[in-house]
PDB file of N, CA and C in Angstrom:
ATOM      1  N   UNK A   1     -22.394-101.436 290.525  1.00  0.00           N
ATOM      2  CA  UNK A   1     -23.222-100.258 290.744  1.00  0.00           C
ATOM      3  C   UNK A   1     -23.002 -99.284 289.596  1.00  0.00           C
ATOM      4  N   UNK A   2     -24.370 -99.112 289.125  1.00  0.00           N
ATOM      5  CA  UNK A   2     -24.041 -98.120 288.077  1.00  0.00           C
ATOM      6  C   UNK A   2     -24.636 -96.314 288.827  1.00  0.00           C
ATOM      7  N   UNK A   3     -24.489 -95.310 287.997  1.00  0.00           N
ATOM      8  CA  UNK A   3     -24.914 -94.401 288.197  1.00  0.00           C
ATOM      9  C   UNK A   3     -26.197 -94.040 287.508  1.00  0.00           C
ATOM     10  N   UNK A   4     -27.450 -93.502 288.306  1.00  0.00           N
ATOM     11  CA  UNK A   4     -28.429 -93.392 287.822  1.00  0.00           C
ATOM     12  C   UNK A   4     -28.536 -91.749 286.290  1.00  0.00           C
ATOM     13  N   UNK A   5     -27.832 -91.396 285.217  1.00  0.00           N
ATOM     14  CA  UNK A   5     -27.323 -90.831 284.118  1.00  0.00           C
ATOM     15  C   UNK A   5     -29.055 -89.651 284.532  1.00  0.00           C
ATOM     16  N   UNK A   6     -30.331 -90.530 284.440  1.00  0.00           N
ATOM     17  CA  UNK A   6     -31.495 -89.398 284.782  1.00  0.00           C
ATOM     18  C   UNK A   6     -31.375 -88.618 285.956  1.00  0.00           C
ATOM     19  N   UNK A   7     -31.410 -89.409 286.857  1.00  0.00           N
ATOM     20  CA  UNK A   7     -31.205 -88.725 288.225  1.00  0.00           C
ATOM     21  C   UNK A   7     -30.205 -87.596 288.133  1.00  0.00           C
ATOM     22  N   UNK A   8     -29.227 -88.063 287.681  1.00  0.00           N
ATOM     23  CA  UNK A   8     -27.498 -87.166 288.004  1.00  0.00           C
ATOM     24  C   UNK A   8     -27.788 -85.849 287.489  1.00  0.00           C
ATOM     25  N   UNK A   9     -28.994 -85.831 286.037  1.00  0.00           N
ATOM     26  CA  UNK A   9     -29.209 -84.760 285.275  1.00  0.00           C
ATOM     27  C   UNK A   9     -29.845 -83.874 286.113  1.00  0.00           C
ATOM     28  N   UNK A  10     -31.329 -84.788 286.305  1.00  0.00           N
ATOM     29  CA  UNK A  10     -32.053 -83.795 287.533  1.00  0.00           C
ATOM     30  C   UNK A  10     -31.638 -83.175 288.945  1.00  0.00           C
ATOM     31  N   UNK A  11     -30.270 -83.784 289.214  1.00  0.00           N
ATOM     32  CA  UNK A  11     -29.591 -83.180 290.327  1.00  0.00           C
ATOM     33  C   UNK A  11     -28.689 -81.978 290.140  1.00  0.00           C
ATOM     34  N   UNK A  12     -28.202 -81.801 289.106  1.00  0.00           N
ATOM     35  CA  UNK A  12     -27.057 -80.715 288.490  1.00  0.00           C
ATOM     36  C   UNK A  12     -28.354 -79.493 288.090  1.00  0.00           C
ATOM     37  N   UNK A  13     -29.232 -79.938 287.197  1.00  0.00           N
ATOM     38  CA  UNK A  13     -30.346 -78.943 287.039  1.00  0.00           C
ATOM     39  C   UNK A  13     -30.905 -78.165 287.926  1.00  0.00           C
ATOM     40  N   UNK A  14     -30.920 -79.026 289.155  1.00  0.00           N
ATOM     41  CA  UNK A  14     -31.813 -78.528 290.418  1.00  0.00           C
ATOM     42  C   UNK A  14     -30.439 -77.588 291.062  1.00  0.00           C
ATOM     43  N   UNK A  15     -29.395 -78.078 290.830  1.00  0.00           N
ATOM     44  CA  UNK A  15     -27.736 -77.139 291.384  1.00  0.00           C
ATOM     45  C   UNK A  15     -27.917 -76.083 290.606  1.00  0.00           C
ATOM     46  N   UNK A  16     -28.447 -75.925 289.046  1.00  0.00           N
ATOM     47  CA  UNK A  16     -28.306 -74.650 288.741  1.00  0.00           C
ATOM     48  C   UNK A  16     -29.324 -73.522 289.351  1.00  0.00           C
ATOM     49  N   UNK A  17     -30.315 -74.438 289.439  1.00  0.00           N
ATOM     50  CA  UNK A  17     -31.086 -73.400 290.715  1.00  0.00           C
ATOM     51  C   UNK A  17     -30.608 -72.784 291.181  1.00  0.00           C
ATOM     52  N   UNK A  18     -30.150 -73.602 292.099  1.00  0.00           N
ATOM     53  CA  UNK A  18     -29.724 -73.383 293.398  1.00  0.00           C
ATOM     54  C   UNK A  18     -28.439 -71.870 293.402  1.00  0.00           C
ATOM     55  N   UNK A  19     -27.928 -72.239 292.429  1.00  0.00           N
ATOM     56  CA  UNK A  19     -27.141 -71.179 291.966  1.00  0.00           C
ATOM     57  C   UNK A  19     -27.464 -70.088 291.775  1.00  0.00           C
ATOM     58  N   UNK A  20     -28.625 -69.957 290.682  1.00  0.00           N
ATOM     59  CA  UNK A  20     -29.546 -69.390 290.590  1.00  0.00           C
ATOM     60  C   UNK A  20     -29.620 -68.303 291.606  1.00  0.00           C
ATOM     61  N   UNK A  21     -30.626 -68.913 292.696  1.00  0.00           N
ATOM     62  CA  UNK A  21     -31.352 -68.591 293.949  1.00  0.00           C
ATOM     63  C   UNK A  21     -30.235 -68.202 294.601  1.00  0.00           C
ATOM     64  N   UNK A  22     -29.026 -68.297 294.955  1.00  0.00           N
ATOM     65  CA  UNK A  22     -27.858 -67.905 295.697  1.00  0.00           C
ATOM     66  C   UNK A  22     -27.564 -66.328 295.056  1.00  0.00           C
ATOM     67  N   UNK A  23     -27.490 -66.168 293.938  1.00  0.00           N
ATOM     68  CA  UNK A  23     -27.294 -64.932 293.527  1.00  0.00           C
ATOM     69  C   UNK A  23     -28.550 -63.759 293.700  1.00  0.00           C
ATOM     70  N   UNK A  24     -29.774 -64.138 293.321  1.00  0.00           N
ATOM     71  CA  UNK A  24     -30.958 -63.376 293.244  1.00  0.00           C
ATOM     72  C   UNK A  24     -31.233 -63.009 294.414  1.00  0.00           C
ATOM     73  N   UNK A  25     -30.940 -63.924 295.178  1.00  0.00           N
ATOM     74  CA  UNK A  25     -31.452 -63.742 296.808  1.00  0.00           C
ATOM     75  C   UNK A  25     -30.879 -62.622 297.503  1.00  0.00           C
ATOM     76  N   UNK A  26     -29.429 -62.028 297.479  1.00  0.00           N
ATOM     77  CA  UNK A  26     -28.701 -61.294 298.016  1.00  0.00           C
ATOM     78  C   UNK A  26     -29.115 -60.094 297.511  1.00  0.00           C
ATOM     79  N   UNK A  27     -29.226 -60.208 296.197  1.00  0.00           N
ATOM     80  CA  UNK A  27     -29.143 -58.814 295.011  1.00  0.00           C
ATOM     81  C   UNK A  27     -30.904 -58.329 295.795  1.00  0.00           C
ATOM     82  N   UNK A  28     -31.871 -58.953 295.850  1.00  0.00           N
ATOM     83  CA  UNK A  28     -33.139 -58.531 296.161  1.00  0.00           C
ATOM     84  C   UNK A  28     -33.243 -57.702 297.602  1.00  0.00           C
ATOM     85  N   UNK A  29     -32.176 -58.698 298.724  1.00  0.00           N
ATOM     86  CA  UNK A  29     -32.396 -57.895 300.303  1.00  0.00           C
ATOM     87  C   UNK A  29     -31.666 -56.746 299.651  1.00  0.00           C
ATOM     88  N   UNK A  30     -30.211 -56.581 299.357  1.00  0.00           N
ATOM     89  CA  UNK A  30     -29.592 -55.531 299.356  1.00  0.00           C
ATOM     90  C   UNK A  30     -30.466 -54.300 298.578  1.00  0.00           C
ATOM     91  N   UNK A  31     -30.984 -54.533 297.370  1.00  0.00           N
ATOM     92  CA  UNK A  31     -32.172 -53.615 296.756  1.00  0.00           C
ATOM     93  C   UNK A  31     -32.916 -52.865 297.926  1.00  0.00           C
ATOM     94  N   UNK A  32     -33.676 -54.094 298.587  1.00  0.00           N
ATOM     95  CA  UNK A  32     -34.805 -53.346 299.704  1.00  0.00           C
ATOM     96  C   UNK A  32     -33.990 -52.514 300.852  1.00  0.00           C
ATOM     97  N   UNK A  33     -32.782 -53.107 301.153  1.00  0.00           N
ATOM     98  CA  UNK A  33     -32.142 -52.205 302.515  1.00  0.00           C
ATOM     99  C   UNK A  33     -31.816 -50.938 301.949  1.00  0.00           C
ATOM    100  N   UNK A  34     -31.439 -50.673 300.689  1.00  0.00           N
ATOM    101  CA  UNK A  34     -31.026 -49.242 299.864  1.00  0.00           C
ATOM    102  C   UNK A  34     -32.391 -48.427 299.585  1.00  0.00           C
ATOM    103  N   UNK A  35     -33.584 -48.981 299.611  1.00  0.00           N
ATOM    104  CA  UNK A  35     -34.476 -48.354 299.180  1.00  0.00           C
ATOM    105  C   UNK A  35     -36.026 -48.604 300.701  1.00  0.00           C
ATOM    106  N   UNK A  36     -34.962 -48.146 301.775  1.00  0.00           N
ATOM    107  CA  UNK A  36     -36.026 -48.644 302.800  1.00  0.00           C
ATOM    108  C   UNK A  36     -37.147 -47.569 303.496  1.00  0.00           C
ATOM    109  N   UNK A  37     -37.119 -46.347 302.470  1.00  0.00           N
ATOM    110  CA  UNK A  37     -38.387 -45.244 302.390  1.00  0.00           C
ATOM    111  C   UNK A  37     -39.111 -45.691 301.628  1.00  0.00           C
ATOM    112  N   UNK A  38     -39.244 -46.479 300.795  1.00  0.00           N
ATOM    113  CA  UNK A  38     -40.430 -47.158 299.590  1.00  0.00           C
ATOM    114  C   UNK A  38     -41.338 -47.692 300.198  1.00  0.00           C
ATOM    115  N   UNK A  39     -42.766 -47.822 299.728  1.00  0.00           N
ATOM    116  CA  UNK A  39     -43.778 -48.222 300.467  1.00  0.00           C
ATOM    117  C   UNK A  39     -43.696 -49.883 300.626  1.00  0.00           C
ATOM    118  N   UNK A  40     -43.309 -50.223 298.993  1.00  0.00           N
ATOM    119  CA  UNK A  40     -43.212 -51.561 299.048  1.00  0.00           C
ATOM    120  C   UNK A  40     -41.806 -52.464 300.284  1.00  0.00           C
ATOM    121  N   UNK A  41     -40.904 -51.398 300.634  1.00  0.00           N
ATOM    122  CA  UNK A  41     -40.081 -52.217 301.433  1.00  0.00           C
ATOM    123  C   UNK A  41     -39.799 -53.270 301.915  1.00  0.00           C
ATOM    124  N   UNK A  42     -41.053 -53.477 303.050  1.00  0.00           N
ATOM    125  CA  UNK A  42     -41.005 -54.550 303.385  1.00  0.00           C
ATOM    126  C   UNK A  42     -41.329 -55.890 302.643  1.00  0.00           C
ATOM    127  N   UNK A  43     -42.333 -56.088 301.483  1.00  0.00           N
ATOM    128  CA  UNK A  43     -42.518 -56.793 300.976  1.00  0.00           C
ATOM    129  C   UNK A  43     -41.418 -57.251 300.185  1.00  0.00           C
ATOM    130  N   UNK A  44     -40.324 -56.759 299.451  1.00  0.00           N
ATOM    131  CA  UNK A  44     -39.221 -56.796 298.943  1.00  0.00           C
ATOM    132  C   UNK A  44     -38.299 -57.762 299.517  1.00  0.00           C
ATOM    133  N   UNK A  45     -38.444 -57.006 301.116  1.00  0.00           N
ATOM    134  CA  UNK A  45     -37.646 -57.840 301.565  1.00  0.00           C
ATOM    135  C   UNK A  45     -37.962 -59.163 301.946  1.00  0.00           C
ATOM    136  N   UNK A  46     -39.299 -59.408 302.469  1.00  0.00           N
ATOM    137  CA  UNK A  46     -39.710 -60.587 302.712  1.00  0.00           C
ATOM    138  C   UNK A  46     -39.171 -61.355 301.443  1.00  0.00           C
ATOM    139  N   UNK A  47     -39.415 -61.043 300.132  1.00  0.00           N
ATOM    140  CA  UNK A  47     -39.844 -61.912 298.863  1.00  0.00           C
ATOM    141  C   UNK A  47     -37.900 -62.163 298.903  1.00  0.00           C
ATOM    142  N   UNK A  48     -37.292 -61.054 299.369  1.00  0.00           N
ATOM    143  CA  UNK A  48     -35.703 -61.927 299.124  1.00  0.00           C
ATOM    144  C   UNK A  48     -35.448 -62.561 300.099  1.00  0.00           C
ATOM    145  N   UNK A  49     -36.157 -62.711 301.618  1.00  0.00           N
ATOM    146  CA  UNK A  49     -35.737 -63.600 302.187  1.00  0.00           C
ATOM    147  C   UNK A  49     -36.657 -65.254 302.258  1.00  0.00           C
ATOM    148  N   UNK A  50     -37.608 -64.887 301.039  1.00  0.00           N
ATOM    149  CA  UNK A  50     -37.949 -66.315 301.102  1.00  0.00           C
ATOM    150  C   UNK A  50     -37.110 -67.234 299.658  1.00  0.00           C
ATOM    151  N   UNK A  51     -36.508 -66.418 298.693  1.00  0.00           N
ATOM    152  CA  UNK A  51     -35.530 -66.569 297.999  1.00  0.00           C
ATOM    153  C   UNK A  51     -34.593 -67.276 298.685  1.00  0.00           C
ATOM    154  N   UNK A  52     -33.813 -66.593 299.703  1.00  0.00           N
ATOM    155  CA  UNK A  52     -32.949 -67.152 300.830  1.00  0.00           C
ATOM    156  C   UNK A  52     -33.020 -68.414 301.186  1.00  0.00           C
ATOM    157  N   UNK A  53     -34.515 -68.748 301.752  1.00  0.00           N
ATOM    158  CA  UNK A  53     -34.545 -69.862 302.308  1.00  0.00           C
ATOM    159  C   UNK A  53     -34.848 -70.632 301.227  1.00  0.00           C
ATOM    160  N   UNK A  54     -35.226 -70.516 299.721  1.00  0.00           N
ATOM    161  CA  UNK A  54     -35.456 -71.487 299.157  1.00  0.00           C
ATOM    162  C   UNK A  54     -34.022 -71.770 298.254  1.00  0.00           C
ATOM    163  N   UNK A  55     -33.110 -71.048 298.574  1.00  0.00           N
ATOM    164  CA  UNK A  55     -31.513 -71.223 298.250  1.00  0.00           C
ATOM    165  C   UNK A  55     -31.063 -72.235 298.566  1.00  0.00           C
ATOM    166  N   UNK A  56     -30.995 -72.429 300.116  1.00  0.00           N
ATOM    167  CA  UNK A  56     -30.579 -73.717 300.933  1.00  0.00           C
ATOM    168  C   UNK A  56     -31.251 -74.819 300.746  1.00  0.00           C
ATOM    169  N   UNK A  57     -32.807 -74.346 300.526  1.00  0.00           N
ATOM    170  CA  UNK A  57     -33.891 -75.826 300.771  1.00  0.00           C
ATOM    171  C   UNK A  57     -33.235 -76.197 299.098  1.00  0.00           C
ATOM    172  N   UNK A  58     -33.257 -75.632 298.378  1.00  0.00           N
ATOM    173  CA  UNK A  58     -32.898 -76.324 297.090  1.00  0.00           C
ATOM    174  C   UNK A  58     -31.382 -77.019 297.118  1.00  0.00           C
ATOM    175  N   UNK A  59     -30.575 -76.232 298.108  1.00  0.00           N
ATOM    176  CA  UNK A  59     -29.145 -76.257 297.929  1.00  0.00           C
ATOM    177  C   UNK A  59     -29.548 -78.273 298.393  1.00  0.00           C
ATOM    178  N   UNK A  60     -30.079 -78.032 299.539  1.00  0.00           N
ATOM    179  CA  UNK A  60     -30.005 -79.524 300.422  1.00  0.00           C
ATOM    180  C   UNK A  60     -30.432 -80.805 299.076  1.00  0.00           C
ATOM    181  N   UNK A  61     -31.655 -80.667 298.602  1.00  0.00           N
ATOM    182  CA  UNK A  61     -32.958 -81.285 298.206  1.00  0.00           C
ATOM    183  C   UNK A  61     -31.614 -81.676 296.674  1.00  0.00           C
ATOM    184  N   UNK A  62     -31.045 -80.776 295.954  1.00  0.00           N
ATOM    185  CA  UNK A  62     -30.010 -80.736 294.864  1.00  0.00           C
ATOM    186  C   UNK A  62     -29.038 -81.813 295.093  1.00  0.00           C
ATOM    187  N   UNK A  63     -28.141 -81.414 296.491  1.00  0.00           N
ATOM    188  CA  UNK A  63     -27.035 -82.425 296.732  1.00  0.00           C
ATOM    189  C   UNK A  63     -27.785 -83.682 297.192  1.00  0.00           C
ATOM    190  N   UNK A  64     -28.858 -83.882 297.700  1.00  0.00           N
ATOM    191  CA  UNK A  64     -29.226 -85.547 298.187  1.00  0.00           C
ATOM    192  C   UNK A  64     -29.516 -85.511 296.156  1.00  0.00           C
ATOM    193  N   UNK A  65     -30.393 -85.234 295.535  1.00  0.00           N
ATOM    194  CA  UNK A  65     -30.617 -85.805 294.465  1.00  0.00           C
ATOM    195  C   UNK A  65     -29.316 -86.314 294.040  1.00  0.00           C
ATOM    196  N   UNK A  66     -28.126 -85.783 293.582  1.00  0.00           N
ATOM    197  CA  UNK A  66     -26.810 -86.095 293.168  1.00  0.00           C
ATOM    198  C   UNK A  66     -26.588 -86.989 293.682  1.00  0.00           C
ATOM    199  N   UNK A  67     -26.542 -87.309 294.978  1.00  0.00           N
ATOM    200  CA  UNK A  67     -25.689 -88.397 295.813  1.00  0.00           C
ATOM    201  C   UNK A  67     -26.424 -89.528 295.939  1.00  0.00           C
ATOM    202  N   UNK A  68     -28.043 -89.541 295.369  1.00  0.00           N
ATOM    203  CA  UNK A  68     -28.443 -90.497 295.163  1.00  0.00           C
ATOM    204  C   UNK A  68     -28.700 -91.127 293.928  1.00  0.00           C
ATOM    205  N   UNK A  69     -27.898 -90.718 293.380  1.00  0.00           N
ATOM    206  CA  UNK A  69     -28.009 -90.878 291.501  1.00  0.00           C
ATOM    207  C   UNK A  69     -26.649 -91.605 291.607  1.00  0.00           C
ATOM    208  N   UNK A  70     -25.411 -91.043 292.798  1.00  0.00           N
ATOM    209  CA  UNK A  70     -24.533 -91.941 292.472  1.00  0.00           C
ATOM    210  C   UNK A  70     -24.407 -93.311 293.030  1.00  0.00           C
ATOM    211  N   UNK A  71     -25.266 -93.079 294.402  1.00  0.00           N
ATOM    212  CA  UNK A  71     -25.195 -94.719 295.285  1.00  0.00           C
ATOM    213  C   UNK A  71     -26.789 -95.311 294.978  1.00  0.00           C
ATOM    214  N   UNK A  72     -27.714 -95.099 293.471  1.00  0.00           N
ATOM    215  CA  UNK A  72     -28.424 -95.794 293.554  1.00  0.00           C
ATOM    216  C   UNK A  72     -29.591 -95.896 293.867  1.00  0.00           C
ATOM    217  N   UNK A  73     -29.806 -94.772 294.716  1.00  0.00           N
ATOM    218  CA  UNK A  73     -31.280 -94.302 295.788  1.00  0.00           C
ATOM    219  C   UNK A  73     -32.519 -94.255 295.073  1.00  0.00           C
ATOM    220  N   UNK A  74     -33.517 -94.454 294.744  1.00  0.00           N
ATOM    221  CA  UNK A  74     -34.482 -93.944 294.043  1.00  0.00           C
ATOM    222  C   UNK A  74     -35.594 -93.388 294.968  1.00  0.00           C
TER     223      UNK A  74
END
């Protein structure tokens, strides 16, 4: 069994996302909860909590890519 070297790339890439999205996501709600007289408020916050959820969905979608680069999966 070898390791798929493309895959493994596109899985670490998709981790820096994910990384990414882990940091931005927090920094955006906390923005909107400090600034929750602004008209835009709520929209702020929505847009960091769909950040949020696309943290995890990437976090998940990242580690299967990896783990299938090492057992082979295509």
């Amino acid at each position: 069994m070898r390791t798929d070297r493309e895959l493994l790339i596109r899985g670490v890439k998709y981790l820096g996302i994910t990384a990414l999205l882990m940091f931005i996501a927090p920094v955006i709600i906390y923005q909107a909860f400090k600034n929750e007289g602004h008209p835009l408020y709520i929209y702020v916050l929505i847009l960091g909590f769909i950040f949020a959820l696309a943290a995890v969905g990437m976090g998940f979608y990242s580690i299967r890519t990896v783990v299938n680069a090492f057992f082979n999966k295509k």
